[in-house]
C-alpha atoms as a PDB file:
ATOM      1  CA  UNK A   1      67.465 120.712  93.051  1.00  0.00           C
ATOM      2  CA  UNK A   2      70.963 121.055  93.454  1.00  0.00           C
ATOM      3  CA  UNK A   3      70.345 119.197  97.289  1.00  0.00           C
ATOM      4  CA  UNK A   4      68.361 116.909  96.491  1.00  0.00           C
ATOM      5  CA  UNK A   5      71.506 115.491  94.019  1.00  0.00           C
ATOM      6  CA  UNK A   6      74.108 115.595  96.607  1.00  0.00           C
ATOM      7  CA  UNK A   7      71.245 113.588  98.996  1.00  0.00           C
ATOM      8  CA  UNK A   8      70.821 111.090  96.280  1.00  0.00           C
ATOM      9  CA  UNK A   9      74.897 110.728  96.358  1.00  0.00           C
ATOM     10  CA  UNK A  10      75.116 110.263  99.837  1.00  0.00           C
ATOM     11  CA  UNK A  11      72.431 108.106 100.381  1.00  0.00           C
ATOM     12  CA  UNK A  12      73.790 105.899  97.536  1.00  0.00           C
ATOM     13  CA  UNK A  13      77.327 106.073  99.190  1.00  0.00           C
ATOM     14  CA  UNK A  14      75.460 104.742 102.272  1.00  0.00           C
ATOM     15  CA  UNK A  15      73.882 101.871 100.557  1.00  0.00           C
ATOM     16  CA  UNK A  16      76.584 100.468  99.164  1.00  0.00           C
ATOM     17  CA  UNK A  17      79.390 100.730 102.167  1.00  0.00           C
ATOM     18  CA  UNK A  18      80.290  98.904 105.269  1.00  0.00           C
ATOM     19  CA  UNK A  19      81.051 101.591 107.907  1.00  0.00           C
ATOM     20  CA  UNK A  20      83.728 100.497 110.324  1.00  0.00           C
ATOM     21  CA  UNK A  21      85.261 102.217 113.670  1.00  0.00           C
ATOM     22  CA  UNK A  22      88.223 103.884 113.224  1.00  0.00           C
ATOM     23  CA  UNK A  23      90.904 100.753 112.775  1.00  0.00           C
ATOM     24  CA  UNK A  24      92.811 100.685 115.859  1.00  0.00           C
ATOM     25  CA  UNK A  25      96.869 100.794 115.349  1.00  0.00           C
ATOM     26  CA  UNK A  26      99.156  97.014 116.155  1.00  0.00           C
ATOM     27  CA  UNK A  27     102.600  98.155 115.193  1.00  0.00           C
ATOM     28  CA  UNK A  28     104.469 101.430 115.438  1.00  0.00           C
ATOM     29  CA  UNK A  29     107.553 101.652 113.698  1.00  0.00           C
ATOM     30  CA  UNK A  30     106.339 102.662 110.242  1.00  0.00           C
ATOM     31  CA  UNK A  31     108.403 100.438 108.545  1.00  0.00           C
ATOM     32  CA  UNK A  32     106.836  98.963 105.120  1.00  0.00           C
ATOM     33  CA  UNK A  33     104.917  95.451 106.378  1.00  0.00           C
ATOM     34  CA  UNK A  34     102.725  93.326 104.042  1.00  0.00           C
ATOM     35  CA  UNK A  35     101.457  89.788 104.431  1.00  0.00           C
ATOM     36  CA  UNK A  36      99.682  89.619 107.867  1.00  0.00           C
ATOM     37  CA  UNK A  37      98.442  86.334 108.602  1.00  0.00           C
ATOM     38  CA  UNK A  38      97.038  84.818 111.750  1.00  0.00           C
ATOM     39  CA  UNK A  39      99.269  82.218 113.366  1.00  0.00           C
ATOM     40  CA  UNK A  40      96.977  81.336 116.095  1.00  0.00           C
ATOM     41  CA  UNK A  41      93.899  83.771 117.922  1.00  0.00           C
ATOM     42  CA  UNK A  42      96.624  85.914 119.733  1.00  0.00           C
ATOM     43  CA  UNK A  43      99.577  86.269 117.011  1.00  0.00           C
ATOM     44  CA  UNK A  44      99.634  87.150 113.768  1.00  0.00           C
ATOM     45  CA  UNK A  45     102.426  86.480 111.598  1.00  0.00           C
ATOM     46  CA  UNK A  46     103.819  89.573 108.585  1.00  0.00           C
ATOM     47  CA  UNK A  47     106.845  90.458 106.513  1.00  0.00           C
ATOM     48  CA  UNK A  48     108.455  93.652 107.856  1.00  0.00           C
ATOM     49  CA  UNK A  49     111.729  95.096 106.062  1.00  0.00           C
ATOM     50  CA  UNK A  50     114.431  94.304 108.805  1.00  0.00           C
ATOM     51  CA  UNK A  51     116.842  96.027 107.024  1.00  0.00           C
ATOM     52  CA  UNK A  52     116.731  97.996 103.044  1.00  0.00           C
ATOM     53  CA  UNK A  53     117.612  94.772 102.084  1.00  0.00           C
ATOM     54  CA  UNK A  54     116.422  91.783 104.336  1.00  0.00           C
ATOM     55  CA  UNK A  55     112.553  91.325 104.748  1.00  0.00           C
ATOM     56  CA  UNK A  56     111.849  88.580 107.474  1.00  0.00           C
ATOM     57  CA  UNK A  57     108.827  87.256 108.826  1.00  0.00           C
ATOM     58  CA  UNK A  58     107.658  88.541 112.199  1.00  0.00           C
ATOM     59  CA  UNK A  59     105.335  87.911 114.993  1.00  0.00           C
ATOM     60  CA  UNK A  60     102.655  89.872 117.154  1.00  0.00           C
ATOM     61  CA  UNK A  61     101.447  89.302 119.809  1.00  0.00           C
ATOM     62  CA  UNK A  62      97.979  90.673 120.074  1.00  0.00           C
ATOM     63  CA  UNK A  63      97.917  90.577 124.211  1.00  0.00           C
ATOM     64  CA  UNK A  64     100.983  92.441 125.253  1.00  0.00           C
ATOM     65  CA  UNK A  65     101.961  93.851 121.827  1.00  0.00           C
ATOM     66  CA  UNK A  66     105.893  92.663 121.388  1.00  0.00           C
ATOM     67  CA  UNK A  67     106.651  92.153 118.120  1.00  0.00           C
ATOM     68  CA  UNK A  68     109.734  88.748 117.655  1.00  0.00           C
ATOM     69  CA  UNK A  69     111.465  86.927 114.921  1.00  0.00           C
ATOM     70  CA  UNK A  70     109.843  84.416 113.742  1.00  0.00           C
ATOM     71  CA  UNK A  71     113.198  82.267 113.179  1.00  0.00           C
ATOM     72  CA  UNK A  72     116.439  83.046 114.418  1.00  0.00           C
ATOM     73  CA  UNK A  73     120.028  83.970 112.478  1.00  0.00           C
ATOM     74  CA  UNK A  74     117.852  85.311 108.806  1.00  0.00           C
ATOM     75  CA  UNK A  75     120.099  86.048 106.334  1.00  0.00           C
ATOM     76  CA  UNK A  76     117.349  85.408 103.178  1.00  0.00           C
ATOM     77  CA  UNK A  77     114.546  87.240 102.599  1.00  0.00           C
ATOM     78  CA  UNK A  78     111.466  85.709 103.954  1.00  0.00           C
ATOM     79  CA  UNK A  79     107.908  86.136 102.239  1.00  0.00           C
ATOM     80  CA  UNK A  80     104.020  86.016 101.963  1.00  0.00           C
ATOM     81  CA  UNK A  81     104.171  83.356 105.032  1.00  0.00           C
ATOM     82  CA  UNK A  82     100.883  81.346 105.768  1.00  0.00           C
ATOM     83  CA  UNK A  83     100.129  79.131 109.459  1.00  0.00           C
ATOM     84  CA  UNK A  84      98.323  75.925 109.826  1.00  0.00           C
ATOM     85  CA  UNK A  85      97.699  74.176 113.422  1.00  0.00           C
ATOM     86  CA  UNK A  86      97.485  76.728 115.790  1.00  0.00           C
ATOM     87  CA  UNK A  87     101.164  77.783 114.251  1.00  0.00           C
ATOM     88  CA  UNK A  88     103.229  74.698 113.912  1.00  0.00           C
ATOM     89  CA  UNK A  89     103.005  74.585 110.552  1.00  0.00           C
ATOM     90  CA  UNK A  90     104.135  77.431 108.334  1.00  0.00           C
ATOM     91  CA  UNK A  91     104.529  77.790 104.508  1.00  0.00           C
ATOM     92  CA  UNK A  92     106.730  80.744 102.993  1.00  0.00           C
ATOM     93  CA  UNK A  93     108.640  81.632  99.903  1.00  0.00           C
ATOM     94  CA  UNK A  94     112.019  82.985 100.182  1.00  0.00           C
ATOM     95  CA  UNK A  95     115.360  84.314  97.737  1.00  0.00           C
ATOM     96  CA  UNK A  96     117.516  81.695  96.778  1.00  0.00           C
ATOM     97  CA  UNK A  97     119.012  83.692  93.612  1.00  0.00           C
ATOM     98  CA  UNK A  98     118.653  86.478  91.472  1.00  0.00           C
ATOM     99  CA  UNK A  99     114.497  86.615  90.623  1.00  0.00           C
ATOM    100  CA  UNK A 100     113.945  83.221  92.198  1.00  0.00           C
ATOM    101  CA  UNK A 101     112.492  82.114  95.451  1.00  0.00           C
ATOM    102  CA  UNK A 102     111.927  78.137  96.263  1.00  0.00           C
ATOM    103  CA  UNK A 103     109.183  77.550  98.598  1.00  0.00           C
ATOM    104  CA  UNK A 104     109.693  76.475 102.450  1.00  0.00           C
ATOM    105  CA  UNK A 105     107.302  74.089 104.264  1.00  0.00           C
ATOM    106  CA  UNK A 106     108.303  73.903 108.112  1.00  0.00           C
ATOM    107  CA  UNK A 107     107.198  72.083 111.114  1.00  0.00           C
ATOM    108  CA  UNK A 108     107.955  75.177 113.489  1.00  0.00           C
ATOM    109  CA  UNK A 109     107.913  72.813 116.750  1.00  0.00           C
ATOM    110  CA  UNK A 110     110.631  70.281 115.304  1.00  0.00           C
ATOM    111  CA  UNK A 111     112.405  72.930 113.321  1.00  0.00           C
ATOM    112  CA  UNK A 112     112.009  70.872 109.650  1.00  0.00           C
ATOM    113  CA  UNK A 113     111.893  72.527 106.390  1.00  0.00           C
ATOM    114  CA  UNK A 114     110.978  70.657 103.300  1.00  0.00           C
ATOM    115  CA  UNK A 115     112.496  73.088 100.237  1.00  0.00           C
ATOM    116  CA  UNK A 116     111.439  72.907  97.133  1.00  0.00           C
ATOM    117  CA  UNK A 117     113.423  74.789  94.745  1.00  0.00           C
ATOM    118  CA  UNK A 118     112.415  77.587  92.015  1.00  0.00           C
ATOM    119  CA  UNK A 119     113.279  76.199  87.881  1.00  0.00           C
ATOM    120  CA  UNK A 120     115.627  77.687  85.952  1.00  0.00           C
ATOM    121  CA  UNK A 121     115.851  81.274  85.177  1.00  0.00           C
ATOM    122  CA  UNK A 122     113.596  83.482  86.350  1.00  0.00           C
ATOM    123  CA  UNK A 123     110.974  81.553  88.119  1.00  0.00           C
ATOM    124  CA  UNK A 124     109.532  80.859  91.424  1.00  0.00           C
ATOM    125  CA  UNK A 125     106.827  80.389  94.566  1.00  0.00           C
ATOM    126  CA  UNK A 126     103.907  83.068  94.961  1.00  0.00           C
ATOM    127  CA  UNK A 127     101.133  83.252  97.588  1.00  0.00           C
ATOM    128  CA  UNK A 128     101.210  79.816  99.302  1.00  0.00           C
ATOM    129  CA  UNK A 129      98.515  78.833 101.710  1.00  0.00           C
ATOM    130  CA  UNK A 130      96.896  75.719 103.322  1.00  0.00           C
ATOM    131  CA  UNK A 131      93.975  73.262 102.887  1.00  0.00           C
ATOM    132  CA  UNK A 132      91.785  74.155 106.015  1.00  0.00           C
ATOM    133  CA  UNK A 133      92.540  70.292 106.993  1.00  0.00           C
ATOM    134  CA  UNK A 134      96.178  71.116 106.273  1.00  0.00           C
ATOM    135  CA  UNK A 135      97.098  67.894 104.216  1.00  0.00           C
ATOM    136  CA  UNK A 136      97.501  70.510 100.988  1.00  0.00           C
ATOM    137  CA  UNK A 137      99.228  73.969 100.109  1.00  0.00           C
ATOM    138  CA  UNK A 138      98.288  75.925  97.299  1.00  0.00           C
ATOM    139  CA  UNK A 139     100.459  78.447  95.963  1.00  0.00           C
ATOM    140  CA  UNK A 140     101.440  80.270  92.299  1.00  0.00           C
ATOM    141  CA  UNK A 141     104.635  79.403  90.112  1.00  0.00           C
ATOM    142  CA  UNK A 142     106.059  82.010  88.384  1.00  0.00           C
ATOM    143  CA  UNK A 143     107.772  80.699  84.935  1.00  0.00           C
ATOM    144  CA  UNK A 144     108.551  81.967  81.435  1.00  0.00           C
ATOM    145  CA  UNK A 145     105.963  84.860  82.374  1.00  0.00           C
ATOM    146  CA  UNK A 146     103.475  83.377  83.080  1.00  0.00           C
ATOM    147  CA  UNK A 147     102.091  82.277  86.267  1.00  0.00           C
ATOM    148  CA  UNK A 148      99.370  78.836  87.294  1.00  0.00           C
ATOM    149  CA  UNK A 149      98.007  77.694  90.228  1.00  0.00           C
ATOM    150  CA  UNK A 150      99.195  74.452  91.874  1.00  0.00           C
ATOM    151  CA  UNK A 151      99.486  72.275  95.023  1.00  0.00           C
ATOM    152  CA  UNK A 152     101.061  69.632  96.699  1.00  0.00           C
ATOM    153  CA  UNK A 153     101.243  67.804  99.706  1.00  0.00           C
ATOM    154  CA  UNK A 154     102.212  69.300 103.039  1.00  0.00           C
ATOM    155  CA  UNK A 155     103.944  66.382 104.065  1.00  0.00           C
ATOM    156  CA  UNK A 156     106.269  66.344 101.972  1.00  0.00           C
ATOM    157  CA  UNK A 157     106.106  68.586  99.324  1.00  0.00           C
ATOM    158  CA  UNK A 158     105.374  66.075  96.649  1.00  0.00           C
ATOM    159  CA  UNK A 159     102.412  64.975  94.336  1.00  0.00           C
ATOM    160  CA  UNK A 160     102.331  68.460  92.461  1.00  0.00           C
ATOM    161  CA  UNK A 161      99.239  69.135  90.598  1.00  0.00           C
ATOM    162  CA  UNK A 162      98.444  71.799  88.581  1.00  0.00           C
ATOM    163  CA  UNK A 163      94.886  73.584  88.941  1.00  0.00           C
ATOM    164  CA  UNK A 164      95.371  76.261  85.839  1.00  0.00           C
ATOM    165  CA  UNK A 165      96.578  76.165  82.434  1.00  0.00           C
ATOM    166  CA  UNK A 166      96.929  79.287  80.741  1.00  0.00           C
ATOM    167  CA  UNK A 167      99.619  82.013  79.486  1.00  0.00           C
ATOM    168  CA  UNK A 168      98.254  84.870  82.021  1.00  0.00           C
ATOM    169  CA  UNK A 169      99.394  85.882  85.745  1.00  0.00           C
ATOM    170  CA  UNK A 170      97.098  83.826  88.447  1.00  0.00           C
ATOM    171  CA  UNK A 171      98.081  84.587  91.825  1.00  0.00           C
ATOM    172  CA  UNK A 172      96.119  84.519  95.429  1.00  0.00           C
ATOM    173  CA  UNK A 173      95.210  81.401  95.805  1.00  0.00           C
ATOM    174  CA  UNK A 174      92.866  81.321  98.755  1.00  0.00           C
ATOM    175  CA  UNK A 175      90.734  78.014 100.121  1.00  0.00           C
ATOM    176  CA  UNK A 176      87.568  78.350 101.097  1.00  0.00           C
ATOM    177  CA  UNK A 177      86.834  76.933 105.052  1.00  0.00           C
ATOM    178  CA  UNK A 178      85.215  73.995 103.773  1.00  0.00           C
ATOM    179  CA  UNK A 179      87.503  73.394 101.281  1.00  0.00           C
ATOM    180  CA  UNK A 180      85.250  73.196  98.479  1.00  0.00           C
ATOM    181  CA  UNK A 181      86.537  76.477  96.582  1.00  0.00           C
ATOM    182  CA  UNK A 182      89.676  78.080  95.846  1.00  0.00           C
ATOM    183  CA  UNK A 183      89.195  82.054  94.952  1.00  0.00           C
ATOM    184  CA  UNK A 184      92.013  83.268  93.615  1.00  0.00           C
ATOM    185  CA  UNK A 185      92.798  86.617  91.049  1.00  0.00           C
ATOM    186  CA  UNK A 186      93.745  86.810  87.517  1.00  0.00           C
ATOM    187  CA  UNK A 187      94.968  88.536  84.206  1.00  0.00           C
ATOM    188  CA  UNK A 188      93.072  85.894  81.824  1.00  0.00           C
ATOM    189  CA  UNK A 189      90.458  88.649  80.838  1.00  0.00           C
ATOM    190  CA  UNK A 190      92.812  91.644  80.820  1.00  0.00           C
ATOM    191  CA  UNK A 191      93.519  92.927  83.832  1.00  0.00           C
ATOM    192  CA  UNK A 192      93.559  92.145  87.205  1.00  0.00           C
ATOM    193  CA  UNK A 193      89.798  90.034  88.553  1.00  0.00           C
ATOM    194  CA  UNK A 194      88.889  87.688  91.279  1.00  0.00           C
ATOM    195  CA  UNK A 195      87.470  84.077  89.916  1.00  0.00           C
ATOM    196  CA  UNK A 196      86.754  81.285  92.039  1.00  0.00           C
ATOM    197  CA  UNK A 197      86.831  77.433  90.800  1.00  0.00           C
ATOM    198  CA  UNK A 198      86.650  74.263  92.850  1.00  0.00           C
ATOM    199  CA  UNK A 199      89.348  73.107  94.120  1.00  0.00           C
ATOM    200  CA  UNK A 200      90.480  70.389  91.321  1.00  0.00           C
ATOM    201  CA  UNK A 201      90.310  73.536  89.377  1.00  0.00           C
ATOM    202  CA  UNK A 202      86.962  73.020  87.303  1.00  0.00           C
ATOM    203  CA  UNK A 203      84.169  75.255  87.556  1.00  0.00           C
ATOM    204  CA  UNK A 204      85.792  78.592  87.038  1.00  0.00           C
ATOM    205  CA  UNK A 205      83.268  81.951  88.030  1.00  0.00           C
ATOM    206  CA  UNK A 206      84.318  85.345  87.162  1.00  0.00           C
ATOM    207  CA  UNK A 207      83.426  87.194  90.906  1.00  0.00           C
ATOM    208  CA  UNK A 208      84.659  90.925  89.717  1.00  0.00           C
ATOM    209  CA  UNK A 209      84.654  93.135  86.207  1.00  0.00           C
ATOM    210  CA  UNK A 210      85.839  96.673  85.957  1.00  0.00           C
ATOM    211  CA  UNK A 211      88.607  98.295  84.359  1.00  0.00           C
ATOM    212  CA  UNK A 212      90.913  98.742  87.600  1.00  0.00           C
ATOM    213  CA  UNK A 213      92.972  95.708  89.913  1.00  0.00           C
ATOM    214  CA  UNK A 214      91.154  93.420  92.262  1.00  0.00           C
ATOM    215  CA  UNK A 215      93.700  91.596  93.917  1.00  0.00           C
ATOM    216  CA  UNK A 216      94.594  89.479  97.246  1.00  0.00           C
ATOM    217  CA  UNK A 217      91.448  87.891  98.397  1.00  0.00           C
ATOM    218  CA  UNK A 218      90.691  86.063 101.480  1.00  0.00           C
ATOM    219  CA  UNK A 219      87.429  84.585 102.689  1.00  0.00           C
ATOM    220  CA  UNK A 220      85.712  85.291 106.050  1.00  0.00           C
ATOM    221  CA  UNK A 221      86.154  82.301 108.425  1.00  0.00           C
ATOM    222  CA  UNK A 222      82.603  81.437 107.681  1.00  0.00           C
ATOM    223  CA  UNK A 223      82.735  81.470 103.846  1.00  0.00           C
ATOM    224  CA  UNK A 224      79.990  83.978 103.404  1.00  0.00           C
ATOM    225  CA  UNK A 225      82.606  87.127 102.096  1.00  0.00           C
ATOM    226  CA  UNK A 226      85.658  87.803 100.324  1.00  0.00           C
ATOM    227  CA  UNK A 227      87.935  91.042 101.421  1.00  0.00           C
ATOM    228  CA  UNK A 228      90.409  92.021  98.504  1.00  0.00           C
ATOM    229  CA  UNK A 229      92.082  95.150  97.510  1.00  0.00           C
ATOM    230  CA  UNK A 230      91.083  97.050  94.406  1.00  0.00           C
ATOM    231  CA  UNK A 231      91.922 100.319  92.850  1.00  0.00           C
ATOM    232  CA  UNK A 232      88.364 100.919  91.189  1.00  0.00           C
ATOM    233  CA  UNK A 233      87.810 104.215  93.321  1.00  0.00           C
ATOM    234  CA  UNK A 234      91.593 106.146  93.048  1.00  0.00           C
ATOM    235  CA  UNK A 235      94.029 104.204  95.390  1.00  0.00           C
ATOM    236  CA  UNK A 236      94.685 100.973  97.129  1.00  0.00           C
ATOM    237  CA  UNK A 237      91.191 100.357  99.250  1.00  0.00           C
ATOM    238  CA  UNK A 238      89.620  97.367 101.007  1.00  0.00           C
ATOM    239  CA  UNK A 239      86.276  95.904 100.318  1.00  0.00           C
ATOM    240  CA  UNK A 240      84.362  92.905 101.284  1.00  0.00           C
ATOM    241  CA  UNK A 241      81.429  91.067  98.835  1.00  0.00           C
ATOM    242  CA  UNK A 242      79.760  88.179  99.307  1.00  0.00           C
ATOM    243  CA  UNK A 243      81.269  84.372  98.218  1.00  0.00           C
ATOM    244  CA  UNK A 244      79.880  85.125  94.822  1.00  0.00           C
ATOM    245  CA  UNK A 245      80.850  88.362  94.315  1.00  0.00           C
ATOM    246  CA  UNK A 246      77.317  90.182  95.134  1.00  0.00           C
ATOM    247  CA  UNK A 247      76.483  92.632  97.840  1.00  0.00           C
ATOM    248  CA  UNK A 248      80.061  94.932  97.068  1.00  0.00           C
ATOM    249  CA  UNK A 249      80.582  97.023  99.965  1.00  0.00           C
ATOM    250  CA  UNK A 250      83.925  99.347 100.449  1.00  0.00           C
ATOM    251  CA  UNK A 251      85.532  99.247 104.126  1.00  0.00           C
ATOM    252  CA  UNK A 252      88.050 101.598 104.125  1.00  0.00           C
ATOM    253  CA  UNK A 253      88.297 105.093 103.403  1.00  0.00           C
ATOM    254  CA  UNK A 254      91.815 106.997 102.903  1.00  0.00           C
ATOM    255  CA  UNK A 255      93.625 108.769 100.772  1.00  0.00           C
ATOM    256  CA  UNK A 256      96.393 106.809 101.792  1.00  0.00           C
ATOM    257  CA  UNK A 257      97.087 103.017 100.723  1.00  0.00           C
ATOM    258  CA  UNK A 258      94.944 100.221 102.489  1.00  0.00           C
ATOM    259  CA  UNK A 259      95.890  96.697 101.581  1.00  0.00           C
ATOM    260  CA  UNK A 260      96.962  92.943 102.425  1.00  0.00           C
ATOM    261  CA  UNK A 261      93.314  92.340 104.444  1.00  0.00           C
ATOM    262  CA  UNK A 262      93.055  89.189 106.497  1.00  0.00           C
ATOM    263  CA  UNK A 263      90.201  88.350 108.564  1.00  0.00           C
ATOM    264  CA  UNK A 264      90.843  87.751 112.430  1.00  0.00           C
ATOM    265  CA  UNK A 265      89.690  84.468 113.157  1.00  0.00           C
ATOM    266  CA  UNK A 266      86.473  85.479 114.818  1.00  0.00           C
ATOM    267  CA  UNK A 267      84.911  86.903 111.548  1.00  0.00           C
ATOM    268  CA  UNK A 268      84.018  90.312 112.700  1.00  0.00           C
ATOM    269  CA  UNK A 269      87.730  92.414 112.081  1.00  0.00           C
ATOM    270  CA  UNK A 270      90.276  92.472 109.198  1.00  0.00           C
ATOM    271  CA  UNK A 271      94.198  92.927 109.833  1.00  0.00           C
ATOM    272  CA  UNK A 272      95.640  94.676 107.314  1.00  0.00           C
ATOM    273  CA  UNK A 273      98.615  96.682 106.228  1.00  0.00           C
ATOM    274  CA  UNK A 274      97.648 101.156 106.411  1.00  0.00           C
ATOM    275  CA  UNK A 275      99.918 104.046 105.060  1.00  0.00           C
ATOM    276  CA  UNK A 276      99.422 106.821 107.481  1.00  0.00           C
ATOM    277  CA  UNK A 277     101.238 110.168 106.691  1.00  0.00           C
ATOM    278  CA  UNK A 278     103.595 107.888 104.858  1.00  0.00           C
ATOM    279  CA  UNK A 279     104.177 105.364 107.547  1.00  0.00           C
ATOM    280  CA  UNK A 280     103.399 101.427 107.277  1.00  0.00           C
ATOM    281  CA  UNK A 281     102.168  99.801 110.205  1.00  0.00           C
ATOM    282  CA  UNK A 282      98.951  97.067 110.497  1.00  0.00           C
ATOM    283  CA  UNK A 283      95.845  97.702 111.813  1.00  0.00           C
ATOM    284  CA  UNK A 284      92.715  96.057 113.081  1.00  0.00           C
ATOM    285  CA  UNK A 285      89.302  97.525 112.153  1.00  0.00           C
ATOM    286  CA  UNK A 286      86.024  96.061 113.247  1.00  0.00           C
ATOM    287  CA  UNK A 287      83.913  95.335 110.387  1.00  0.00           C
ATOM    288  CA  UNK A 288      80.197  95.755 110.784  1.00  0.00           C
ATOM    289  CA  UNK A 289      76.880  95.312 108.861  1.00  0.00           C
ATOM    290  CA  UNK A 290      78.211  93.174 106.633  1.00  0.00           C
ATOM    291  CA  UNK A 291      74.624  91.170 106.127  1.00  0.00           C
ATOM    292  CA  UNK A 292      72.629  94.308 106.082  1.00  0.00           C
END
């Protein structure tokens, strides 16, 4: 009897996971790293503490493996950066006071930065990303403890629209490849749960409900899944549903922390940040049987 139980378990554990090689290691310092995100097929773009007190962004290069500066002469910390065409476009937050951080949309090629600065007090830029045609950025503004979702135009950082209205934490923002959707996570129910709304911000779906943290999602370059981080099962893991939050399947299993997924272009691996015997460098793990 007491088999047949632990067969049941296992065969349910089967049922609902995606098994995955082993991820196969990209950096090797060990030095804490979050926010990887593909500048092009070949280089991928993260934060990486410089210093105990200067994060900048960074680039990989996937070929030969050297790891640059993304900009030269840093002296601010640089965060959560996002790429649009092929890399010359980037959008990132960074310090510019005490609790503050104004956002920073650059042409890389021409070296322009459009600024736009944090309010008053305690306030700031979150998450940015872009439109997949790249004429909009979407991004979370931190103020008076709260946080909403809005956007403006690349061009030149004007037009600003907000997309939620409420006194809760909404954070993520992530566009869908058509452009249709926005899937983002928030504290409106409680804690933290992924939603998804169009991208005016009407049509609001609740995509996740349990008492732990979903957080950070990204959809597959085909718009089928969403990867995102919860803490449902102990620690920081990855997962991957489908677009409307069916088909749940874990993808990574350690009793370390696993977090900051971001699918590779081609729609079969996921770059993310992995603690390994306390160490912090990213990884890329082939996802598999994600439709089975």
């Amino acid at each position: 009897m007491r088999f047949n139980v632990v067969l049941w378990f296992l065969l349910l554990a089967l049922a609902t996971s995606t098994y995955a090689a082993e991820p196969k290691r990209l950096t090797h310092d060990g030095r804490m790293k979050f926010n990887p995100s593909f500048i092009n097929e070949n280089e991928i773009g993260f934060v990486d503490f410089e210093k105990p007190t200067l994060t900048i962004i960074k680039r990989l290069n996937l070929k030969d493996g050297r790891v640059t500066p993304l900009h030269e002469n840093v002296d601010k910390q640089e965060l959560e950066p996002a790429f649009w065409g092929d890399g010359r476009h980037s959008v990132f937050h960074r310090a510019s006071g005490t609790l503050q951080t104004s956002l920073v949309i650059r042409d890389e090629k021409e070296n322009e930065n459009i600024e736009l600065p944090p309010g008053s007090g305690f306030s700031g830029y979150r998450c940015p990303t872009f439109s997949p045609d790249g004429t909009l950025i979407v991004f979370s503004f931190a103020d008076e403890g709260q946080q909403n979702l809005f956007t403006v135009n690349r061009k030149d950082g004007k037009d600003r629209k907000q997309l939620t209205k409420l006194t809760r934490i909404n954070n993520w923002p992530d566009y869908s490849p058509d452009g249709k959707r926005i899937v983002f996570g928030s504290t409106r129910d409680g804690n933290f749960e992924l939603y998804s709304m169009k991208s005016d911000g009407t049509d609001v779906v609740r995509l996740t409900e349990n008492r732990f943290q979903d957080v950070r999602p990204k959809f597959s370059p085909d718009g089928r899944h969403i990867a995102f981080v919860s803490t449902r099962d102990g620690n920081h893991e990855v997962y991957v549903m489908k677009s409307d939050g069916s088909e749940l399947q874990r993808v990574t299993r350690h009793e370390e922390r696993d977090d900051y997924p971001q699918w590779h272009p081609d729609g079969k691996h996921l770059v993310m940040v992995c603690e390994r015997k306390g160490s912090h460098d990213l990884y890329l793990l082939p996802i598999t049987d994600l439709d089975n």
